[in-house]
N, C-alpha and C. Protein backbone atom coordinates (compact mmCIF):
# COMPACT_ATOMS: atom_id res chain seq x y z
N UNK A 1 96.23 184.64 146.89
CA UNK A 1 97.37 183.75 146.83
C UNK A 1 97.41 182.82 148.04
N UNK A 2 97.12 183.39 149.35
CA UNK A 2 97.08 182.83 150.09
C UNK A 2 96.27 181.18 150.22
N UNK A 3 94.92 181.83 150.01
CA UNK A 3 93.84 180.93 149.63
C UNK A 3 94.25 179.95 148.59
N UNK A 4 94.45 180.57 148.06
CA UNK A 4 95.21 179.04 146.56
C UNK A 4 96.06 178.59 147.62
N UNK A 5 96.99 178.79 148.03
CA UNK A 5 97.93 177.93 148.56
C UNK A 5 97.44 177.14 150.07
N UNK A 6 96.45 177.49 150.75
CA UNK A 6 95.60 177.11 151.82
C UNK A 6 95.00 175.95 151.08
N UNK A 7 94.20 176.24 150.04
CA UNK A 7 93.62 175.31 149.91
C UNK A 7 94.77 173.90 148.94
N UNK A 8 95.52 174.42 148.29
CA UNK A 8 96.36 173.11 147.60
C UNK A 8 97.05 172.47 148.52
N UNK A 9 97.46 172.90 150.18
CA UNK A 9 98.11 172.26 151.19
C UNK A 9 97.00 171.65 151.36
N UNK A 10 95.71 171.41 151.80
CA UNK A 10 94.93 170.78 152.29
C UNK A 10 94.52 169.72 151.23
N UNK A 11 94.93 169.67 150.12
CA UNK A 11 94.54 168.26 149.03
C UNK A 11 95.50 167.67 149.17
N UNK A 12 96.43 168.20 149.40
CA UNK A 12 97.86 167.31 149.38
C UNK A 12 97.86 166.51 151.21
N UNK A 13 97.32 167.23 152.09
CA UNK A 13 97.36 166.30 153.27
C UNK A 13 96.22 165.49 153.27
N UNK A 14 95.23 165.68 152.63
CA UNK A 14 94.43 164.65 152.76
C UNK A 14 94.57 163.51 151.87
N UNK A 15 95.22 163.93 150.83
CA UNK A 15 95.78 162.67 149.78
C UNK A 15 97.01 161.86 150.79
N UNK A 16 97.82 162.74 151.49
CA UNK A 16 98.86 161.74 152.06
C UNK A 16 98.56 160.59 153.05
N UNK A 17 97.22 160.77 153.18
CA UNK A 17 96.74 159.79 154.18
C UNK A 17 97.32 158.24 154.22
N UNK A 18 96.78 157.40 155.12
CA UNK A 18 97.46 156.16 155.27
C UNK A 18 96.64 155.35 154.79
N UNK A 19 96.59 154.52 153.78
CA UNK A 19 96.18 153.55 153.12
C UNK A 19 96.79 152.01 153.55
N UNK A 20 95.33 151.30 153.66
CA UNK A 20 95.30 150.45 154.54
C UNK A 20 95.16 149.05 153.22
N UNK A 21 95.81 148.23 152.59
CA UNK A 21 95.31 147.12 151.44
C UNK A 21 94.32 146.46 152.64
N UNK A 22 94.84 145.51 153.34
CA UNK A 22 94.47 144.63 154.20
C UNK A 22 95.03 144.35 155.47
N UNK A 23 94.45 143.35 156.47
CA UNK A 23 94.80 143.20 157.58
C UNK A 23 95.72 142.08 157.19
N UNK A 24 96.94 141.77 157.88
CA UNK A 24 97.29 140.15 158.04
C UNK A 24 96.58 139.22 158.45
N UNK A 25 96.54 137.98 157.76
CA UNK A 25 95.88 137.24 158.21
C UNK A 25 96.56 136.07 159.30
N UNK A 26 95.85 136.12 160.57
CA UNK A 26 96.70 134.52 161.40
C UNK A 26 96.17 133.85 161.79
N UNK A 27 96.61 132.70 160.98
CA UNK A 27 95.88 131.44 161.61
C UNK A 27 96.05 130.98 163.06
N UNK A 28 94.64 130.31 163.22
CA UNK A 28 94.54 130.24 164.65
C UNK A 28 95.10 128.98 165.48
N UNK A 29 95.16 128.08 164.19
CA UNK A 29 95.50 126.96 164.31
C UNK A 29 97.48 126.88 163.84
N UNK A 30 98.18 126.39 165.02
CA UNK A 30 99.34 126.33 164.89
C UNK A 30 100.12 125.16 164.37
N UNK A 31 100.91 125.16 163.43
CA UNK A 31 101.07 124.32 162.62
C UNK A 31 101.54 122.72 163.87
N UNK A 32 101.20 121.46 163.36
CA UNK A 32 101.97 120.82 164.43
C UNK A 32 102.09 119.60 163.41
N UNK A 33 103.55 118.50 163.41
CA UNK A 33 103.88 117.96 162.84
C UNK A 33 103.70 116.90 163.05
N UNK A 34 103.23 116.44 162.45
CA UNK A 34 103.03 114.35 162.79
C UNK A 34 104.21 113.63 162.42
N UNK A 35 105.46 114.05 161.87
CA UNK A 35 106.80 113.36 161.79
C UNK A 35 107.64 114.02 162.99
N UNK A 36 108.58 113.29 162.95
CA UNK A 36 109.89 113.57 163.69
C UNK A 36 110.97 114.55 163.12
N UNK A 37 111.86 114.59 163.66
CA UNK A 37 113.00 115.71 162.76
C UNK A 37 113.56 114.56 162.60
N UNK A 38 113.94 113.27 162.88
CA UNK A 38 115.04 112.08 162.62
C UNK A 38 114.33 112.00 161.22
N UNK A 39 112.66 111.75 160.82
CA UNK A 39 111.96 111.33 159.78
C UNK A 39 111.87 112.41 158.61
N UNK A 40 112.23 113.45 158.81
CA UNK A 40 112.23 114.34 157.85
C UNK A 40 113.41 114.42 157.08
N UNK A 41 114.55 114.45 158.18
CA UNK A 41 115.84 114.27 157.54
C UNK A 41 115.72 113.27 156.84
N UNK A 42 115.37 111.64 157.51
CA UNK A 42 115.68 110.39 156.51
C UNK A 42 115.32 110.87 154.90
N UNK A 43 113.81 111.39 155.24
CA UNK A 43 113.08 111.48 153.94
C UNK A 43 114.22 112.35 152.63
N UNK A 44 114.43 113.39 153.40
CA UNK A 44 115.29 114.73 152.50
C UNK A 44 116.58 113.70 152.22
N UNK A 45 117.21 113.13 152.86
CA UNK A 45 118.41 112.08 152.43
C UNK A 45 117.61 111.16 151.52
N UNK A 46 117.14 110.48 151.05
CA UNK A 46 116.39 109.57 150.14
C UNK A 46 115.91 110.49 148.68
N UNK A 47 115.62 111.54 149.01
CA UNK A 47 115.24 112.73 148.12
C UNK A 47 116.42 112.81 147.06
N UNK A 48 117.25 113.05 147.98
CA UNK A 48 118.62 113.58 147.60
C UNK A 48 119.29 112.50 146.69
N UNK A 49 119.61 110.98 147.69
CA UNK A 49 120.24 110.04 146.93
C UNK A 49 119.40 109.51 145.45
N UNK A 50 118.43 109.69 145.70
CA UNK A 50 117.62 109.29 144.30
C UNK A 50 117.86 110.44 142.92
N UNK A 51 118.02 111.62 143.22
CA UNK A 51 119.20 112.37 142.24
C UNK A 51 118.12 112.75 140.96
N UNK A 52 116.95 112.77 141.26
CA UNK A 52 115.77 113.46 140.78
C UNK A 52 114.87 114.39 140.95
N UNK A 53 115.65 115.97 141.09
CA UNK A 53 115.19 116.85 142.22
C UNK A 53 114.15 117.11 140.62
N UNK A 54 112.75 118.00 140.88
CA UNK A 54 112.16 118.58 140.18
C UNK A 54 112.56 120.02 140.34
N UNK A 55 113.21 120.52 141.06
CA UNK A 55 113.58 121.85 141.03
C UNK A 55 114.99 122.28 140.63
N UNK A 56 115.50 121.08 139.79
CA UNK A 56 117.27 121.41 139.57
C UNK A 56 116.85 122.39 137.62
N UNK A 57 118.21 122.78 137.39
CA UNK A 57 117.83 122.82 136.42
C UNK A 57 117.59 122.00 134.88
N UNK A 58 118.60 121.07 135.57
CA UNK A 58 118.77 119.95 134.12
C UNK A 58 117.72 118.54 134.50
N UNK A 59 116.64 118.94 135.61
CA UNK A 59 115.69 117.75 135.94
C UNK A 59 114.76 117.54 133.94
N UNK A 60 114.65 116.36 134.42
CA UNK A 60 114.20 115.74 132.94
C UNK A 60 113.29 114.35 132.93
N UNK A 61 111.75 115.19 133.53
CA UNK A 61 111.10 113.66 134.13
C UNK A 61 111.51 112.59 133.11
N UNK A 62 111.04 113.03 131.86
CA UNK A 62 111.12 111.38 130.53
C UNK A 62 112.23 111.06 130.04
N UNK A 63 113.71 111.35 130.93
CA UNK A 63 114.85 110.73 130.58
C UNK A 63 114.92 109.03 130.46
N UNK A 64 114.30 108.53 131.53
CA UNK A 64 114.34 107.26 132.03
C UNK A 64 112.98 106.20 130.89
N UNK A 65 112.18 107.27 129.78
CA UNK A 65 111.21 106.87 129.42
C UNK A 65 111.07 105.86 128.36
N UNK A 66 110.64 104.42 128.08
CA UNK A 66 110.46 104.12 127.12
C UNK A 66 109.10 103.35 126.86
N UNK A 67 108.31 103.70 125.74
CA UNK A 67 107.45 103.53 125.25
C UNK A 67 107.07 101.99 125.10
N UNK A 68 105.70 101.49 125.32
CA UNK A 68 105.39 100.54 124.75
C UNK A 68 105.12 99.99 123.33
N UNK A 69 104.22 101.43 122.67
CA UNK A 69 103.79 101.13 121.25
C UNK A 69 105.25 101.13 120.16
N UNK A 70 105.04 100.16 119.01
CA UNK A 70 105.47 100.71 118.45
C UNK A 70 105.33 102.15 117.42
N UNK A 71 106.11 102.78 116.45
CA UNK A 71 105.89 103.99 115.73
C UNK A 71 104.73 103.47 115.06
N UNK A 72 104.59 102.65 114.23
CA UNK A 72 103.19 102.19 113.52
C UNK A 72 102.33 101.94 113.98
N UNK A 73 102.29 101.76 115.53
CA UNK A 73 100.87 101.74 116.51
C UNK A 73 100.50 103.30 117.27
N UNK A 74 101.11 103.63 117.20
CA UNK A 74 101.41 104.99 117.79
C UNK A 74 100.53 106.36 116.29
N UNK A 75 101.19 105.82 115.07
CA UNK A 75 100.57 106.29 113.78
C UNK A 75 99.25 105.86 113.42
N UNK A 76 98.84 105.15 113.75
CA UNK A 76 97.52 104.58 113.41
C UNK A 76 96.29 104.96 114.51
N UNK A 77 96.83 104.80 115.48
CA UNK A 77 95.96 106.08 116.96
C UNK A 77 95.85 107.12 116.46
N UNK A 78 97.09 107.85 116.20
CA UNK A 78 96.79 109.15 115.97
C UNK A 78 96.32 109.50 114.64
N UNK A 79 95.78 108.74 113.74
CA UNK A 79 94.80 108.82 112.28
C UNK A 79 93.81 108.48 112.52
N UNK A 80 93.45 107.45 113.57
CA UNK A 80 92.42 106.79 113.61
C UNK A 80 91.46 108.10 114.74
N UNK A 81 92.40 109.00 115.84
CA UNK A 81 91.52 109.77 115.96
C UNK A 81 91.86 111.13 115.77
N UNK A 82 92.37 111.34 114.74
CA UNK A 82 92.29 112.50 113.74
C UNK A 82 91.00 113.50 113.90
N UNK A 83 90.19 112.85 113.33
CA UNK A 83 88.83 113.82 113.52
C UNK A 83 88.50 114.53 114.38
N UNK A 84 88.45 113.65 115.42
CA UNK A 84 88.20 113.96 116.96
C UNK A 84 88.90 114.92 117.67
N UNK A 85 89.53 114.45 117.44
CA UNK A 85 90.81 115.48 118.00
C UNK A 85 90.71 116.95 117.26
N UNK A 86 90.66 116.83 116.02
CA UNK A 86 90.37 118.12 115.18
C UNK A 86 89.31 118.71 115.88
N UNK A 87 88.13 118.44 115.65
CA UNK A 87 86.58 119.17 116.13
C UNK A 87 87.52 119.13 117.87
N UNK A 88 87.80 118.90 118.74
CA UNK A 88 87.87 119.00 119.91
C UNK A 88 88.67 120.67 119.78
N UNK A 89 89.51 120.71 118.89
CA UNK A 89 90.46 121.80 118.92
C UNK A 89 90.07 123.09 117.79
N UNK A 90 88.83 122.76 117.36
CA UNK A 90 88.38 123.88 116.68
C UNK A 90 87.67 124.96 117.38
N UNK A 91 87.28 125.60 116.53
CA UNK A 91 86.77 127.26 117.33
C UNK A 91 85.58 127.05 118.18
N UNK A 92 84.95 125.82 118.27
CA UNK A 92 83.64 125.89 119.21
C UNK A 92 83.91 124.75 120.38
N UNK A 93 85.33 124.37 120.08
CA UNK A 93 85.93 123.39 121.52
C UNK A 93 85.21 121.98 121.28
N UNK A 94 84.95 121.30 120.00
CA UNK A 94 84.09 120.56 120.02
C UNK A 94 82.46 120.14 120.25
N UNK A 95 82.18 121.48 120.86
CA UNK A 95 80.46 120.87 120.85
C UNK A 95 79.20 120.69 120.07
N UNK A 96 79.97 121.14 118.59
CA UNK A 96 79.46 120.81 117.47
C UNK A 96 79.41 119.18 117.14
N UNK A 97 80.43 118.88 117.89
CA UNK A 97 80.90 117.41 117.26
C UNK A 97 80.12 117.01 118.24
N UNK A 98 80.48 116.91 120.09
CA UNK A 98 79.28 116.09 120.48
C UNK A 98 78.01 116.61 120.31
N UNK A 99 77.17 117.53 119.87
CA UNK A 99 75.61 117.61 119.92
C UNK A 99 75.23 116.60 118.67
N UNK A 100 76.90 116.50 117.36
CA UNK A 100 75.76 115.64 116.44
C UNK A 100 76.28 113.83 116.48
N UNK A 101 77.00 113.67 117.73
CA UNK A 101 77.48 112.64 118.12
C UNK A 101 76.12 111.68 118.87
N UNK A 102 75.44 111.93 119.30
CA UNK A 102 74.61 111.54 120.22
C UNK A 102 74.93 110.72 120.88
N UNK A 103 75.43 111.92 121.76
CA UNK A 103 76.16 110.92 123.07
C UNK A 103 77.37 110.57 123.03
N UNK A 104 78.19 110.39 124.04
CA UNK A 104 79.33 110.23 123.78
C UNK A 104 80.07 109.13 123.64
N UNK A 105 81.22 108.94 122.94
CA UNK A 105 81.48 107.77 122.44
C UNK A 105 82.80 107.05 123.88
N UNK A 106 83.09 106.19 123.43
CA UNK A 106 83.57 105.32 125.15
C UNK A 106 85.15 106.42 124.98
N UNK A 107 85.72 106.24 123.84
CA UNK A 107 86.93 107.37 124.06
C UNK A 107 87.09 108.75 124.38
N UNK A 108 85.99 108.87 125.28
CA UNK A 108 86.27 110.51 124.95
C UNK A 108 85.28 110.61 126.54
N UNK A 109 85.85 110.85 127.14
CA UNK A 109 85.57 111.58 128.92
C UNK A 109 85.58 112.95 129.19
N UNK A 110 84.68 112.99 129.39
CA UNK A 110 84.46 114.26 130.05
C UNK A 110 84.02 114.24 131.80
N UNK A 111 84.31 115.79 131.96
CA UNK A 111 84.25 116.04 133.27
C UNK A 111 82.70 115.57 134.14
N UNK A 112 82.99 115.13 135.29
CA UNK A 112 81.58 114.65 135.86
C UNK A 112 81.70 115.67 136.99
N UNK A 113 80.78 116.14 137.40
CA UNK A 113 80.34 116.74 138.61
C UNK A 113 79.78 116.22 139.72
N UNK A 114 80.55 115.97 140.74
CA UNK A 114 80.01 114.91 141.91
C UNK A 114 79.31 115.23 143.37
């Protein structure tokens, strides 16, 4: 009995050990500001009077928005690239469509690697 209990104290203190995730990290470099506190305030007052916070809850970038096209120009884009758009959003992400495209056509950009 003893032994059982000798040995189940000793799993339990070596499990209680101190577990370490990580060190903190500190930067070495201390932050330093190229504005003023007069220039920060101005800025946060201008923020404010313009009455377009992105963090409110009723913010609404496309309140102010109005469109150039009309609905019948707007309908005819979106038929005219129907297709495209389809194969782009099908199960192989489009690369069925560009391998039998040869090459790509001027509407349609893709990512460049620089």
């Amino acid at each position: 009995m003893n032994r059982t209990y000798a040995l189940s104290l000793a799993f339990v203190l070596a499990a209680g050990g101190n577990a370490f995730a990580d060190d903190i990290t500190i930067d070495p470099h201390p932050f330093v500001s190229t504005a003023s506190r007069a220039e920060v305030m101005e800025e946060l007052r201008q923020f404010r009077m313009a009455g377009n916070s992105p963090w409110a809850d009723d913010y609404n970038p496309i309140a102010e928005f109005r469109g150039s096209l009309t609905r019948a120009e707007v309908t005819a884009d979106y038929m005219g690239s129907r297709d495209t758009v389809s194969a782009f959003t099908a199960e192989d992400s489009g690369s069925t469509y560009l391998a039998r495209s040869h090459g790509a056509s001027p509407d349609i950009i893709l990512a460049r690697t620089e």
